[in-house]
C-alpha atoms as a PDB file:
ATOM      1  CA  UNK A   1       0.000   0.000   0.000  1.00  0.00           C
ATOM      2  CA  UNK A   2       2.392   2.774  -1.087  1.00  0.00           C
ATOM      3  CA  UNK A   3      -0.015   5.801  -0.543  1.00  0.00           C
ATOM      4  CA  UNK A   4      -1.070   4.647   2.826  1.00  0.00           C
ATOM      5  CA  UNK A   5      -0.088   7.389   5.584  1.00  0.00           C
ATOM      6  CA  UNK A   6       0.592   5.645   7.992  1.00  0.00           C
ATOM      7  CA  UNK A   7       3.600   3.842   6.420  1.00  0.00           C
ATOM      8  CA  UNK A   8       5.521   6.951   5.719  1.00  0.00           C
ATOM      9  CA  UNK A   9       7.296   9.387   7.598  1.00  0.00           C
ATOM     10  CA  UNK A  10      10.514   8.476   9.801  1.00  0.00           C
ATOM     11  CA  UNK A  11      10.421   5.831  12.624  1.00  0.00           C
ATOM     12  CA  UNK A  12      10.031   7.518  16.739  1.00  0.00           C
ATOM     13  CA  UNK A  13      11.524   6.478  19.413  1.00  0.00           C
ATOM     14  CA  UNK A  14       8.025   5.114  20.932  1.00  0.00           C
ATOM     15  CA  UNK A  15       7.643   2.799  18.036  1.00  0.00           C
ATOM     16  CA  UNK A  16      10.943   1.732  17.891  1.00  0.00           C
ATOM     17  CA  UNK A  17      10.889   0.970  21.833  1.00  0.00           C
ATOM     18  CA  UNK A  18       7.088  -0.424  21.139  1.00  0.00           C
ATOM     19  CA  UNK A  19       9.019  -2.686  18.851  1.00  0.00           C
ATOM     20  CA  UNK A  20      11.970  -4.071  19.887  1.00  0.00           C
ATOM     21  CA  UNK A  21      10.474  -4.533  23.309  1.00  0.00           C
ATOM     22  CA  UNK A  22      13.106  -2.375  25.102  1.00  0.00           C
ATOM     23  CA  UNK A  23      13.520  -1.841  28.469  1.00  0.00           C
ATOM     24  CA  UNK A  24      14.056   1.802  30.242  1.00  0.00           C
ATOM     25  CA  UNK A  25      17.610   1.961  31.538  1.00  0.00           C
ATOM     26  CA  UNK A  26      19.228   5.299  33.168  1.00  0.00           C
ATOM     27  CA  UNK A  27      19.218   7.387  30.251  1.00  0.00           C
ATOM     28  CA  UNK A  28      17.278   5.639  26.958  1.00  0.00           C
ATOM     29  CA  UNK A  29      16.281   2.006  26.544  1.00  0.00           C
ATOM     30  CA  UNK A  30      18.469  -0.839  25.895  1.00  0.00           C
ATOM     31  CA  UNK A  31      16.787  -4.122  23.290  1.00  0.00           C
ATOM     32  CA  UNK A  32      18.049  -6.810  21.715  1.00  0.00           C
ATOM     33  CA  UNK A  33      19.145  -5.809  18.005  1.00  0.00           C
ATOM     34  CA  UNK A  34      16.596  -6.629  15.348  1.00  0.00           C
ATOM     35  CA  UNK A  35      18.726  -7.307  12.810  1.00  0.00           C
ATOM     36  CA  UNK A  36      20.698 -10.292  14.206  1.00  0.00           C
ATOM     37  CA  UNK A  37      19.523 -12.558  17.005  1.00  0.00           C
ATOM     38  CA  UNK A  38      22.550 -12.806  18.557  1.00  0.00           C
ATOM     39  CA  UNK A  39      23.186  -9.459  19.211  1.00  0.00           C
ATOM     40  CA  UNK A  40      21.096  -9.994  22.606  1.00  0.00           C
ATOM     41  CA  UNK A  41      20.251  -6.614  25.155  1.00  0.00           C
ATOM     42  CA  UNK A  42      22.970  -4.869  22.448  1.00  0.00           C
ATOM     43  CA  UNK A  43      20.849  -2.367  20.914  1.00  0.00           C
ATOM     44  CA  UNK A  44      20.424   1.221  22.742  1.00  0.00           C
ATOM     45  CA  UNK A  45      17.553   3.277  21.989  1.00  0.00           C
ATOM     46  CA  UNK A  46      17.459   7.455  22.618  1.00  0.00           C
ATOM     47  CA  UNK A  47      16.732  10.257  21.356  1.00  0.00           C
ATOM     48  CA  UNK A  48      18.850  13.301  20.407  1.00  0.00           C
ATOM     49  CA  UNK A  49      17.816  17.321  21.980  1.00  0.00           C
ATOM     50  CA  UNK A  50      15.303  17.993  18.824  1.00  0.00           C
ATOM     51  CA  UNK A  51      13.227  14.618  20.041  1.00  0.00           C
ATOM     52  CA  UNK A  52      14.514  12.246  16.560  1.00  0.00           C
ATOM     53  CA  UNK A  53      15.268   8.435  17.157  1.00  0.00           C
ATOM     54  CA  UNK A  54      18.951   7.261  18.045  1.00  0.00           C
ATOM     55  CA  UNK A  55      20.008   3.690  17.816  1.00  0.00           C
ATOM     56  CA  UNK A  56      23.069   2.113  18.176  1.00  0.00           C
ATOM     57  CA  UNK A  57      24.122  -1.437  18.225  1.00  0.00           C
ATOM     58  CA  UNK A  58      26.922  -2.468  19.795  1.00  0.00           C
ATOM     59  CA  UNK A  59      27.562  -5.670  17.976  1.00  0.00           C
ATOM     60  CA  UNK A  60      28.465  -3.194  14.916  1.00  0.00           C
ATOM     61  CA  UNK A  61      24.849  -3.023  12.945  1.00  0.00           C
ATOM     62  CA  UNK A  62      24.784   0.124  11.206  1.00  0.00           C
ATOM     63  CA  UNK A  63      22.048   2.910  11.749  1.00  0.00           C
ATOM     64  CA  UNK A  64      20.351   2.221   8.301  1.00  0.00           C
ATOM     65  CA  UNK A  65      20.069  -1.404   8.769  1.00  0.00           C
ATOM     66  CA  UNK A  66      18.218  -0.899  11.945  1.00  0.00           C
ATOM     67  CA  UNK A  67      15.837   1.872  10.980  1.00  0.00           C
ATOM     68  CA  UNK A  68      15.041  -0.249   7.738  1.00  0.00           C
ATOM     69  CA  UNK A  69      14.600  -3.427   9.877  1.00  0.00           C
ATOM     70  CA  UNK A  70      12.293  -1.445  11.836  1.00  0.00           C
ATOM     71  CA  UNK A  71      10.532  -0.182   9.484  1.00  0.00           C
ATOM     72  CA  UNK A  72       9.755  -2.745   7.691  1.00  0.00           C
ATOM     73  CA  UNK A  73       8.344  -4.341  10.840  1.00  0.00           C
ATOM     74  CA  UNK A  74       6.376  -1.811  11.251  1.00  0.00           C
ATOM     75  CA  UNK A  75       4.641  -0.975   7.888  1.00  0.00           C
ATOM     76  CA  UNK A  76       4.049  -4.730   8.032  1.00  0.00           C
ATOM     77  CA  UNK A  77       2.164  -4.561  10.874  1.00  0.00           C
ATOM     78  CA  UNK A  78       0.042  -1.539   9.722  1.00  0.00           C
ATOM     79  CA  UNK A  79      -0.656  -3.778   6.973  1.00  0.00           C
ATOM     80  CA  UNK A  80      -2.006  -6.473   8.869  1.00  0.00           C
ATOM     81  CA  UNK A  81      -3.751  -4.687  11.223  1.00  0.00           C
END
């Protein structure tokens, strides 16, 4: 569904913590990484001063490969809903 509304637009920090499952740690959220299953509690989750999504993974998954992972798990579950 390309000109649905809801599947545009860039991924927030709710969704992403919505969808990894995170857990709230001092500062941010810490989740497993959804792009490899091993990479287990390795993912952080903030965001920056203007309010936009930060992710890091500490077993080396780059930024775009996790926003796209997320993404897609998310416009697929718009879908199905």
């Amino acid at each position: 569904m390309p000109g649905h509304p809801k599947l545009r637009g860039p991924l927030t920090v709710k969704e992403a913590v919505k969808l990894t499952k995170a857990r709230k740690v001092d500062k941010g959220w810490r989740a497993n990484c959804p792009c490899d299953p091993d990479h287990k509690d390795l993912l952080k989750i903030d965001k920056n001063s203007e309010g936009a999504l930060l992710v890091y993974c500490h077993g080396r998954c780059s930024f775009y490969l996790i926003t796209r992972t997320l993404r897609e798990q998310r416009d697929q579950s718009l879908i199905c809903a």
